[in-house]
N, C-alpha and C. Protein backbone atom coordinates (compact mmCIF):
# COMPACT_ATOMS: atom_id res chain seq x y z
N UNK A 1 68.26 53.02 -11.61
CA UNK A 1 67.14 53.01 -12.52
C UNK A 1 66.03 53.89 -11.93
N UNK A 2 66.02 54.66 -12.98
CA UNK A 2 64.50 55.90 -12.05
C UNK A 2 63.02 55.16 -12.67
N UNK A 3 62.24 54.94 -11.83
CA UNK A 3 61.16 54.18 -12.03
C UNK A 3 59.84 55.34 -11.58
N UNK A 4 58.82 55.44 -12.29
CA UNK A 4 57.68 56.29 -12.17
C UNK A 4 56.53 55.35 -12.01
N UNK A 5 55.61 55.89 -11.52
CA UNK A 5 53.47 55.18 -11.67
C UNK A 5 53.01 56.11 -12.38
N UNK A 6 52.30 55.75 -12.88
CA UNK A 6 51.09 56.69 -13.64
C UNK A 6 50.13 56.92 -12.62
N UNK A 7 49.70 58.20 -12.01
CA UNK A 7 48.38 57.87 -11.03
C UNK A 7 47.49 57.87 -11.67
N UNK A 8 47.51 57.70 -12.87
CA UNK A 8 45.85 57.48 -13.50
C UNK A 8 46.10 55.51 -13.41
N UNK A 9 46.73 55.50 -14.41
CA UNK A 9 46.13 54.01 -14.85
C UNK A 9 47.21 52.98 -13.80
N UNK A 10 48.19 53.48 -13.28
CA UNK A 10 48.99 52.55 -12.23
C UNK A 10 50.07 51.84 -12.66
N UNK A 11 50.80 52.58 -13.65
CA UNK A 11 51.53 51.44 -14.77
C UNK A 11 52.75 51.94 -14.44
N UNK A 12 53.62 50.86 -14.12
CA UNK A 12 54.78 51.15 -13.50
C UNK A 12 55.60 51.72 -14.68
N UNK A 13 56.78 52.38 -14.48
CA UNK A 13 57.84 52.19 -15.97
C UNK A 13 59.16 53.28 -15.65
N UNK A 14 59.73 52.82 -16.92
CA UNK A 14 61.18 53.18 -16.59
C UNK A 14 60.95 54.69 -17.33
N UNK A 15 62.40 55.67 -16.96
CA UNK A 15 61.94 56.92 -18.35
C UNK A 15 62.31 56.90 -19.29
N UNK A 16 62.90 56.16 -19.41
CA UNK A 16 63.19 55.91 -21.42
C UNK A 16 61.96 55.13 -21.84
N UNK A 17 61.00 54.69 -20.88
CA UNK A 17 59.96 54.10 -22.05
C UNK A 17 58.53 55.72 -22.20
N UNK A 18 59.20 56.79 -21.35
CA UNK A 18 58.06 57.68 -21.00
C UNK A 18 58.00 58.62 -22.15
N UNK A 19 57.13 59.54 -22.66
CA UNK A 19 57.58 60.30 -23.14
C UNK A 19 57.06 61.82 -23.00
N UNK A 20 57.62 62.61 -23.29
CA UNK A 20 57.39 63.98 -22.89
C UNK A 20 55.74 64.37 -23.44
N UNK A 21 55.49 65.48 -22.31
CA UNK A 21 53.99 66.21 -23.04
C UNK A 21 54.45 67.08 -24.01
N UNK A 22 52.92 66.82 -24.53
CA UNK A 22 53.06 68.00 -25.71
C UNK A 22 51.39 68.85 -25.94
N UNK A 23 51.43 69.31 -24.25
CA UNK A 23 49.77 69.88 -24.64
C UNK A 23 50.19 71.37 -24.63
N UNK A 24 51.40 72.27 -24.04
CA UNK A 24 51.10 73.62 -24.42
C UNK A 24 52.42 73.86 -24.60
N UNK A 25 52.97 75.39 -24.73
CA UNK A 25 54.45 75.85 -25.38
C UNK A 25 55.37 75.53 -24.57
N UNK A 26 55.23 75.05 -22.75
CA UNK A 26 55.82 74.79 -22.27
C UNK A 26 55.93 73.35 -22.62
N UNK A 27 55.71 72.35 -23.54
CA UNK A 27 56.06 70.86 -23.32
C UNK A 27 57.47 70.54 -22.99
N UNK A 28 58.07 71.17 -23.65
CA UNK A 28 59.77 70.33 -23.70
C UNK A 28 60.57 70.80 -22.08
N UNK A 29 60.16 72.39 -21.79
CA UNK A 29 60.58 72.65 -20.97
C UNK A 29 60.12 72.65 -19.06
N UNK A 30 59.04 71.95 -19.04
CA UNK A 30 58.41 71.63 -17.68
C UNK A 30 58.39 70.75 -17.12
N UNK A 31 58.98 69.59 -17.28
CA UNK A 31 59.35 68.91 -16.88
C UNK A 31 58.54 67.63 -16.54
N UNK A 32 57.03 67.47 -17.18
CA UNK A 32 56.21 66.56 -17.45
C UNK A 32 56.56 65.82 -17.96
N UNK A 33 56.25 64.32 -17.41
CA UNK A 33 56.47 63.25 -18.46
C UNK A 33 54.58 62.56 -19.04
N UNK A 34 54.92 61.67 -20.32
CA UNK A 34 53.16 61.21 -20.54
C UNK A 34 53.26 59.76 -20.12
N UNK A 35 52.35 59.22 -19.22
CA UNK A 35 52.67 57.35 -19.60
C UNK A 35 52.48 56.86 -20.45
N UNK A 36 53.48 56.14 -20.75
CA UNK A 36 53.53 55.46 -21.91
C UNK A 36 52.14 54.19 -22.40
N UNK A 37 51.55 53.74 -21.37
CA UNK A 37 50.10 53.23 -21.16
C UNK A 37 49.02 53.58 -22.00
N UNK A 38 48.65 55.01 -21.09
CA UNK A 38 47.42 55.85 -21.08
C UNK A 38 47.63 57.27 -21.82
N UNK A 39 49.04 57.53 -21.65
CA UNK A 39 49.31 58.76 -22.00
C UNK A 39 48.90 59.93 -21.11
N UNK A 40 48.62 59.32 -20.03
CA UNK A 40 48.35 60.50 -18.79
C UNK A 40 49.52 61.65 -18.85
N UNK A 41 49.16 62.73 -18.44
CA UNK A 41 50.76 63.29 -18.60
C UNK A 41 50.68 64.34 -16.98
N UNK A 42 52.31 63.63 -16.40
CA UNK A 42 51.94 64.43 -14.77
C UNK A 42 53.31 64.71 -14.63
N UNK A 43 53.59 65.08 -13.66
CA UNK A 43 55.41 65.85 -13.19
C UNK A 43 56.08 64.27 -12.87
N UNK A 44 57.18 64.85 -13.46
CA UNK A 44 58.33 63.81 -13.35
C UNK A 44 58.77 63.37 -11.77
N UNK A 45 57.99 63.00 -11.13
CA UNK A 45 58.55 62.79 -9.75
C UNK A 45 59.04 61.07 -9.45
N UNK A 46 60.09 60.80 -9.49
CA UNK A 46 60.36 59.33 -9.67
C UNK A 46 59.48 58.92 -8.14
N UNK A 47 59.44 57.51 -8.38
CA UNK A 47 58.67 56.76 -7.29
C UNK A 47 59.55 56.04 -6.11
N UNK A 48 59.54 56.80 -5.07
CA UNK A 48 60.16 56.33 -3.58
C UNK A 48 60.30 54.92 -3.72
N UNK A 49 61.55 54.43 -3.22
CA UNK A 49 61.90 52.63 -3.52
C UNK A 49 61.22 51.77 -2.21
């Protein structure tokens, strides 16, 4: 199970609950995810166990 934080708001979660950015032409392809929370949107780096 790949598990992420939001460093804005701290909200743990899985990536099927995440969903992709959509602020410029690169959204689909950069590899950003948004939290599902806050909607922060930062690089997909899963969180060390």
């Amino acid at each position: 199970m790949t598990t992420y934080q939001c460093p804005m708001c701290g909200r743990k979660f899985e990536k099927a609950q995440a969903t992709g950015c959509a602020g410029c032409m690169m959204a689909r392809a950069c590899g950003a995810i948004a939290c599902p929370n806050c909607g922060y949107e930062f690089p997909a780096v899963p969180e060390e166990a």
